[in-house]
PDB file of N, CA and C in Angstrom:
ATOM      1  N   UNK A   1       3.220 -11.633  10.916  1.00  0.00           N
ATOM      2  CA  UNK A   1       3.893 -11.358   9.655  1.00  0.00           C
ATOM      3  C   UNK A   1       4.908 -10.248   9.900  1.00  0.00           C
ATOM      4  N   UNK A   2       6.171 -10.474   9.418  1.00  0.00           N
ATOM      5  CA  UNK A   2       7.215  -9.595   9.913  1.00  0.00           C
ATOM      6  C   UNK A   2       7.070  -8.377   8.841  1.00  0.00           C
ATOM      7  N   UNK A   3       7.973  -6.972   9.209  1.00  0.00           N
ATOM      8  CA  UNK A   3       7.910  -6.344   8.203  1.00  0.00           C
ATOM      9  C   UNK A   3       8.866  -6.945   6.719  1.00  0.00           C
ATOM     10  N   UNK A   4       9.893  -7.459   6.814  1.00  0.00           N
ATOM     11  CA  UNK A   4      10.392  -7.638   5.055  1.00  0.00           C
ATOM     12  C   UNK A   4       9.486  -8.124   4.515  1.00  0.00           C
ATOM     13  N   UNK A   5       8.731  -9.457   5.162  1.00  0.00           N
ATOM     14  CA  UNK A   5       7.397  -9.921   4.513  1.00  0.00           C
ATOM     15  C   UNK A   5       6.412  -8.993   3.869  1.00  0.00           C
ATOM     16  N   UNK A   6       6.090  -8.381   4.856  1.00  0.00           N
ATOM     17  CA  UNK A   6       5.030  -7.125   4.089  1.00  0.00           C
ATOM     18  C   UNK A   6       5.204  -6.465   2.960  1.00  0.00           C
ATOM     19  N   UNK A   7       7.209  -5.975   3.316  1.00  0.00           N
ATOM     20  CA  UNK A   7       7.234  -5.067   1.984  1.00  0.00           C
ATOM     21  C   UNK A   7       7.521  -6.166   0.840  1.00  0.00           C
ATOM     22  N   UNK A   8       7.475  -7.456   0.661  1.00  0.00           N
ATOM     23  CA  UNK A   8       7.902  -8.163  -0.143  1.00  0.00           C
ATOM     24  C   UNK A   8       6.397  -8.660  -0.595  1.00  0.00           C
ATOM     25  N   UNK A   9       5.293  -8.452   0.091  1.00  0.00           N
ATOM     26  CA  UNK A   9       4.010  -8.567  -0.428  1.00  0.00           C
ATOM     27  C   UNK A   9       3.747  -7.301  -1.340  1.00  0.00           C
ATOM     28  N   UNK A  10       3.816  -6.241  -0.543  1.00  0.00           N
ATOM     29  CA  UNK A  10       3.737  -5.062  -1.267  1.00  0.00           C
ATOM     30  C   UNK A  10       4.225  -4.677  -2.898  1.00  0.00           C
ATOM     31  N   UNK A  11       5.812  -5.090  -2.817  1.00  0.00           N
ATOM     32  CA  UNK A  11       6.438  -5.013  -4.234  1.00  0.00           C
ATOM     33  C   UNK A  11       5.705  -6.140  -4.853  1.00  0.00           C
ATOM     34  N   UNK A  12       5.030  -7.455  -4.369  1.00  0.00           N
ATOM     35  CA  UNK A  12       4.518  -8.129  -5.888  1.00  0.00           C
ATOM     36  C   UNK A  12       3.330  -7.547  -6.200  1.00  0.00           C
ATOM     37  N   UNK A  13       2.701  -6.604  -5.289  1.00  0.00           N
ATOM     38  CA  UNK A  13       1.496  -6.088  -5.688  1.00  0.00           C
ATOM     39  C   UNK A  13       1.602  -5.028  -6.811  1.00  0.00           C
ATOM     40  N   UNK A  14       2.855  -4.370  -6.448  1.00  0.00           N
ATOM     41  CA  UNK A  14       3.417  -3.272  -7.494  1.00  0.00           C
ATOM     42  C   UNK A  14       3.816  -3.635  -8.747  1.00  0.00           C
ATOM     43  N   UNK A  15       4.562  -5.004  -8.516  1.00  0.00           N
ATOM     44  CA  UNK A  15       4.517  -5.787 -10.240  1.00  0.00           C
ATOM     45  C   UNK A  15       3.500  -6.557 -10.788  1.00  0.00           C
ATOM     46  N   UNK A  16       2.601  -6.524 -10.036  1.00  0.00           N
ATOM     47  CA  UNK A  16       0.975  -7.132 -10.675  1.00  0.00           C
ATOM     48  C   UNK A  16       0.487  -6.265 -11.751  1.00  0.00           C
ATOM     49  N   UNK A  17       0.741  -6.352 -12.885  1.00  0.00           N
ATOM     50  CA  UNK A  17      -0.075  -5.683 -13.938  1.00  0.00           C
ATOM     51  C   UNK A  17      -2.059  -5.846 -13.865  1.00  0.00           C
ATOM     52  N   UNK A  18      -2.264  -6.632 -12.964  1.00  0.00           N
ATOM     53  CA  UNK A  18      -3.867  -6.718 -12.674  1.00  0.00           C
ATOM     54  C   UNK A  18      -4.278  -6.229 -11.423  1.00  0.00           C
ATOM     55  N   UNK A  19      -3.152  -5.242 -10.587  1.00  0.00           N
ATOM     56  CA  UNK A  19      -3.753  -4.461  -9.712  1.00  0.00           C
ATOM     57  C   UNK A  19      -3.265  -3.072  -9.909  1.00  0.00           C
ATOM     58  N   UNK A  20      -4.279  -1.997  -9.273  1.00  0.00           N
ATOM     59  CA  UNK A  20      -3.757  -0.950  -9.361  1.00  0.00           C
ATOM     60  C   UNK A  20      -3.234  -0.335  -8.600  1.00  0.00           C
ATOM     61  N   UNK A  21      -1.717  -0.004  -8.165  1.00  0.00           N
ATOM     62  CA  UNK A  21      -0.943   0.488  -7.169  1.00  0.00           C
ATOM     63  C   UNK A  21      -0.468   1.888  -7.677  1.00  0.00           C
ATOM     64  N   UNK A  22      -1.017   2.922  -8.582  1.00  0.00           N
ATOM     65  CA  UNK A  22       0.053   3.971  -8.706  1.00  0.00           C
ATOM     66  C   UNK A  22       0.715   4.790  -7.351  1.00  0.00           C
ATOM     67  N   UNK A  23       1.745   5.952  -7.564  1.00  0.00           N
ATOM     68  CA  UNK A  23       1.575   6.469  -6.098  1.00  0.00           C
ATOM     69  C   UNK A  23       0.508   7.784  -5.850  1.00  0.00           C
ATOM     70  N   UNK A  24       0.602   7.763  -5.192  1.00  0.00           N
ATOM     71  CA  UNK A  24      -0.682   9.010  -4.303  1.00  0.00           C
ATOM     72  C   UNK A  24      -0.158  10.130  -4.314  1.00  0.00           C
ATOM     73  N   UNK A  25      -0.933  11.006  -4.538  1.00  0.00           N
ATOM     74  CA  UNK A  25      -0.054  12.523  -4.582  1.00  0.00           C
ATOM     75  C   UNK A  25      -0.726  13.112  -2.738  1.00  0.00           C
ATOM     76  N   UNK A  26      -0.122  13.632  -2.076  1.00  0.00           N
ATOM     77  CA  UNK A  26      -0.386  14.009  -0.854  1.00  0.00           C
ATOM     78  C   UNK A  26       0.114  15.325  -0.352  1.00  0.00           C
ATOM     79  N   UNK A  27      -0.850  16.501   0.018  1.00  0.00           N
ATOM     80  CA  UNK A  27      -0.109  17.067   0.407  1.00  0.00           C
ATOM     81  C   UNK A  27       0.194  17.739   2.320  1.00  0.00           C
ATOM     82  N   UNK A  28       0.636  18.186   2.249  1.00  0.00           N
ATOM     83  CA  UNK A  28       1.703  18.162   3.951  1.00  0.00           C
ATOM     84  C   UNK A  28       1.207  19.243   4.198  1.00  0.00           C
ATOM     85  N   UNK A  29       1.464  20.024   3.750  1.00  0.00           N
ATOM     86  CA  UNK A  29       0.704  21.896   3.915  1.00  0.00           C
ATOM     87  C   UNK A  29       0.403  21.960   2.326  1.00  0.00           C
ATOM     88  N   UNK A  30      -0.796  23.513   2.167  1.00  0.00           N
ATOM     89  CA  UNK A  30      -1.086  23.931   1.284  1.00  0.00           C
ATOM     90  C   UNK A  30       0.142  23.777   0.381  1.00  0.00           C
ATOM     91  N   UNK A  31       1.380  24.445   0.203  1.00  0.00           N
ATOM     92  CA  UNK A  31       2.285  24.886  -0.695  1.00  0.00           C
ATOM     93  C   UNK A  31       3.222  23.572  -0.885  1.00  0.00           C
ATOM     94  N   UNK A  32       3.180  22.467  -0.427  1.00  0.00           N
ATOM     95  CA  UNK A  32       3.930  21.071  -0.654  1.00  0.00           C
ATOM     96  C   UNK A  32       3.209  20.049  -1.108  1.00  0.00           C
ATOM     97  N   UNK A  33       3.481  19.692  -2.205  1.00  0.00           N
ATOM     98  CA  UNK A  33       2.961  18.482  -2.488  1.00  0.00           C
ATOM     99  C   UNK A  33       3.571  17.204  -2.688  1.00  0.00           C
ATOM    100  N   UNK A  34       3.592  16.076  -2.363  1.00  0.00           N
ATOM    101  CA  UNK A  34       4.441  15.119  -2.382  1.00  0.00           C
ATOM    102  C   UNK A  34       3.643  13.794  -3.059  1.00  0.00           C
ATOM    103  N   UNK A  35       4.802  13.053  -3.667  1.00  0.00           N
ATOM    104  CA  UNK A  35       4.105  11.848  -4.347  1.00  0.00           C
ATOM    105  C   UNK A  35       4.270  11.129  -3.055  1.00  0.00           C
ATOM    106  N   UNK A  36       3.748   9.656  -2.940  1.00  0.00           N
ATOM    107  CA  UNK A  36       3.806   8.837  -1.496  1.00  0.00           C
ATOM    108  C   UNK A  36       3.917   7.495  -2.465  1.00  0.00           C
ATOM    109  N   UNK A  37       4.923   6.499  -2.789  1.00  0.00           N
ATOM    110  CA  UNK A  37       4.795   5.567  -3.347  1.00  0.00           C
ATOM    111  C   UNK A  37       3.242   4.252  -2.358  1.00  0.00           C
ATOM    112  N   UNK A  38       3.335   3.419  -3.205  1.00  0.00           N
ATOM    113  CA  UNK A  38       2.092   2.542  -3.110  1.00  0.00           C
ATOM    114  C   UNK A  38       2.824   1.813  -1.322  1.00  0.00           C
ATOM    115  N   UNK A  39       3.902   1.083  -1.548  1.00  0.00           N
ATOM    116  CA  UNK A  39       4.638   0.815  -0.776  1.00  0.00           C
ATOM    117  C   UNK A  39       4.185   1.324   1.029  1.00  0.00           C
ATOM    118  N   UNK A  40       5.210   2.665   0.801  1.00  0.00           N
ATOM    119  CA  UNK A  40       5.125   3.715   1.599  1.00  0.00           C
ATOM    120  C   UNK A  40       3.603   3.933   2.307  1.00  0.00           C
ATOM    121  N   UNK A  41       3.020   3.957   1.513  1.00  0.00           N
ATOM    122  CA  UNK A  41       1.467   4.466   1.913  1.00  0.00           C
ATOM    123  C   UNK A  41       1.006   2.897   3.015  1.00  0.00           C
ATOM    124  N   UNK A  42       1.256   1.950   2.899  1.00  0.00           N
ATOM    125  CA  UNK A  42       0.416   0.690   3.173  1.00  0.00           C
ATOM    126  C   UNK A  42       0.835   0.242   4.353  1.00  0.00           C
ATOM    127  N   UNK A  43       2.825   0.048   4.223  1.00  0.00           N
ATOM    128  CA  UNK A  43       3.993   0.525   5.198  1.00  0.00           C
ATOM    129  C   UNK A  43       3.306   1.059   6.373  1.00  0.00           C
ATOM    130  N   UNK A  44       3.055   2.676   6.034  1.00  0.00           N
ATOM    131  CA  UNK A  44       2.771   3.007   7.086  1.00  0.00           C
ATOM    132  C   UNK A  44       1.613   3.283   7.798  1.00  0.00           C
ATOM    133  N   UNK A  45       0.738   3.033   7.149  1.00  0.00           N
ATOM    134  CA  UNK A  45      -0.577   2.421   7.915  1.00  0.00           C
ATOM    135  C   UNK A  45      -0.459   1.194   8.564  1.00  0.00           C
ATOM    136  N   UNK A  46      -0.114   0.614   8.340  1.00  0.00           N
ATOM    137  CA  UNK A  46       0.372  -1.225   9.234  1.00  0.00           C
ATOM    138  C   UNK A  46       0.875  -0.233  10.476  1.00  0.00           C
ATOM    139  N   UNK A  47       2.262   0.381  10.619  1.00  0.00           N
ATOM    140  CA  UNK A  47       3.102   1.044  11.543  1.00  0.00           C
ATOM    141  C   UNK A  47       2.228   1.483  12.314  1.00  0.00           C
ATOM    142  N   UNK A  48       1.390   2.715  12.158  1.00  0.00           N
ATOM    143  CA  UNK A  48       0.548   3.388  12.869  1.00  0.00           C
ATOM    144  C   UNK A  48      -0.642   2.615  13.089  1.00  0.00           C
ATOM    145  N   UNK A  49      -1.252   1.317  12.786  1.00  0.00           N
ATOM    146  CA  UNK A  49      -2.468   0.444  13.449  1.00  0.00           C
ATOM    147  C   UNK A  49      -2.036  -0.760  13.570  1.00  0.00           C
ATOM    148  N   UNK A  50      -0.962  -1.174  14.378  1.00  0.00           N
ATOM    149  CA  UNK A  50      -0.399  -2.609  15.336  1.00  0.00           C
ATOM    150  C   UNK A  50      -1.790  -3.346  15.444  1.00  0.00           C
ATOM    151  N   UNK A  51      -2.686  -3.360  15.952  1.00  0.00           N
ATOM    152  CA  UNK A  51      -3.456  -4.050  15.659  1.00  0.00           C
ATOM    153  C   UNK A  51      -4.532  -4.991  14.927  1.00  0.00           C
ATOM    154  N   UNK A  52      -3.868  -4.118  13.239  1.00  0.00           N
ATOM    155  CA  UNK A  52      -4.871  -4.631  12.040  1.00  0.00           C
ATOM    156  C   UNK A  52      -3.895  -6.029  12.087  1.00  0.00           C
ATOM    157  N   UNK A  53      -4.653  -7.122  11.493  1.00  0.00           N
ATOM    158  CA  UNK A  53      -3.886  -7.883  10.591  1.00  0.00           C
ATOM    159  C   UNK A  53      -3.285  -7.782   9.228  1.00  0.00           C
ATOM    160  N   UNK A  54      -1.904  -7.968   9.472  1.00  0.00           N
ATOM    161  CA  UNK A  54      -1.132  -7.326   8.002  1.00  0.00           C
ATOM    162  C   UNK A  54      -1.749  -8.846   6.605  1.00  0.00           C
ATOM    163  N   UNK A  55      -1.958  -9.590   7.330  1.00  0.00           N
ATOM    164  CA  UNK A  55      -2.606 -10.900   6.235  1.00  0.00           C
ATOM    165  C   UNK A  55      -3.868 -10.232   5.499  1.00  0.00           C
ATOM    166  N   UNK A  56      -4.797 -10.465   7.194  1.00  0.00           N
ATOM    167  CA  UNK A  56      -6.339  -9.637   6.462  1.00  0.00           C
ATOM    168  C   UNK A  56      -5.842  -8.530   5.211  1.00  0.00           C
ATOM    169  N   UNK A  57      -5.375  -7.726   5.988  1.00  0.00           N
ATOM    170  CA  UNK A  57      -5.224  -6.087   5.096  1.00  0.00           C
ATOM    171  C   UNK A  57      -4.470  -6.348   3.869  1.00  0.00           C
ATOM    172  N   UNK A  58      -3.564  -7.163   3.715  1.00  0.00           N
ATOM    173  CA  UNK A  58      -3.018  -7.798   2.851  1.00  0.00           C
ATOM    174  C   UNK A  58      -4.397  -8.150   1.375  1.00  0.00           C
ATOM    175  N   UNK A  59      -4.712  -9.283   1.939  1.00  0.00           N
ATOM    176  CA  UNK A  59      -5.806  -9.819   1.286  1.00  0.00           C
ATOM    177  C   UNK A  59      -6.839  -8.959   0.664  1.00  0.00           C
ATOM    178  N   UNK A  60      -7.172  -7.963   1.846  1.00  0.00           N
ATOM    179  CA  UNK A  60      -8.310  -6.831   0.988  1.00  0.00           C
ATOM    180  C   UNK A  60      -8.151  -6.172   0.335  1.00  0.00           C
ATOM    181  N   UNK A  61      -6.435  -5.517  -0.251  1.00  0.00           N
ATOM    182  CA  UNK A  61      -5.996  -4.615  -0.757  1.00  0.00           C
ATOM    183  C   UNK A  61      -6.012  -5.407  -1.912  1.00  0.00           C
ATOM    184  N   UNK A  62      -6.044  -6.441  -2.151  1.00  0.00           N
ATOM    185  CA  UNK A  62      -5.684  -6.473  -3.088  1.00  0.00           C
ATOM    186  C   UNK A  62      -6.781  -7.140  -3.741  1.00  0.00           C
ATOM    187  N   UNK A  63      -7.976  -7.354  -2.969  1.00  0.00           N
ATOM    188  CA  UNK A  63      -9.114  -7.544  -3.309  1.00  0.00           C
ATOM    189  C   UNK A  63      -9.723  -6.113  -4.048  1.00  0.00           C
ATOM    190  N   UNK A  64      -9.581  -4.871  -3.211  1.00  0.00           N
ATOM    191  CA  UNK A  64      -9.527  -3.726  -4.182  1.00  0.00           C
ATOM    192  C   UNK A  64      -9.213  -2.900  -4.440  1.00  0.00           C
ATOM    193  N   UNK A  65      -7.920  -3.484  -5.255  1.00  0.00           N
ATOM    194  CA  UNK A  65      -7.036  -2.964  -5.937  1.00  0.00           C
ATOM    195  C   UNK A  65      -7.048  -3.617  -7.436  1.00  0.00           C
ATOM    196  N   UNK A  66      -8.064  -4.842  -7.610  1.00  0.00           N
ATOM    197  CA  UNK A  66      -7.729  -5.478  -8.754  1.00  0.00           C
ATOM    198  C   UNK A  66      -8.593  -4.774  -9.932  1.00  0.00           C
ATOM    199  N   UNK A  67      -8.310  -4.834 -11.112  1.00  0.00           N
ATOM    200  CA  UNK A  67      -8.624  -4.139 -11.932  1.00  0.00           C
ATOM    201  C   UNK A  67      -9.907  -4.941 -12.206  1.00  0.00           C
ATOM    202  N   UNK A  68     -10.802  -4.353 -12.669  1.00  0.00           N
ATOM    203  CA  UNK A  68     -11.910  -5.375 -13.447  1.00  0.00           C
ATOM    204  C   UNK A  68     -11.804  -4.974 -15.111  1.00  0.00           C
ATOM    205  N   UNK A  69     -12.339  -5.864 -15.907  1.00  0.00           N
ATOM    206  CA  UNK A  69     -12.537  -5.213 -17.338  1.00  0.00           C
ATOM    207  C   UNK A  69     -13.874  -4.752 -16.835  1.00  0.00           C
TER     208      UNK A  69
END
């Protein structure tokens, strides 16, 4: 799975009103805090573990990520 694919999985996950993607607040040092969009965060975990499957990981995220009532 190439990367545009990914991020083009990613953004329908972000327009899924039945999953939950907000962004992550993260911080770098004590005195910085940064938001990390949903995107960004998933992005670069794929980058830094070449070996996951971006399908699998795909699939589980959004296994839980889905909202339940």
């Amino acid at each position: 799975m190439e990367e545009p694919a990914i991020v083009e999985a990613l953004k329908g996950m972000e327009q899924d009103s039945l999953l939950k993607t907000a962004p992550v607040i993260t911080r770098g040092t004590p005195s910085s805090i940064e938001e990390v969009t949903f995107q960004e965060k998933h992005l670069t975990y794929l980058k830094k573990h070449p070996k996951v499957n971006p399908r699998n990981y795909l699939a589980n995220l959004r296994t839980m990520l889905k909202i339940r009532p």
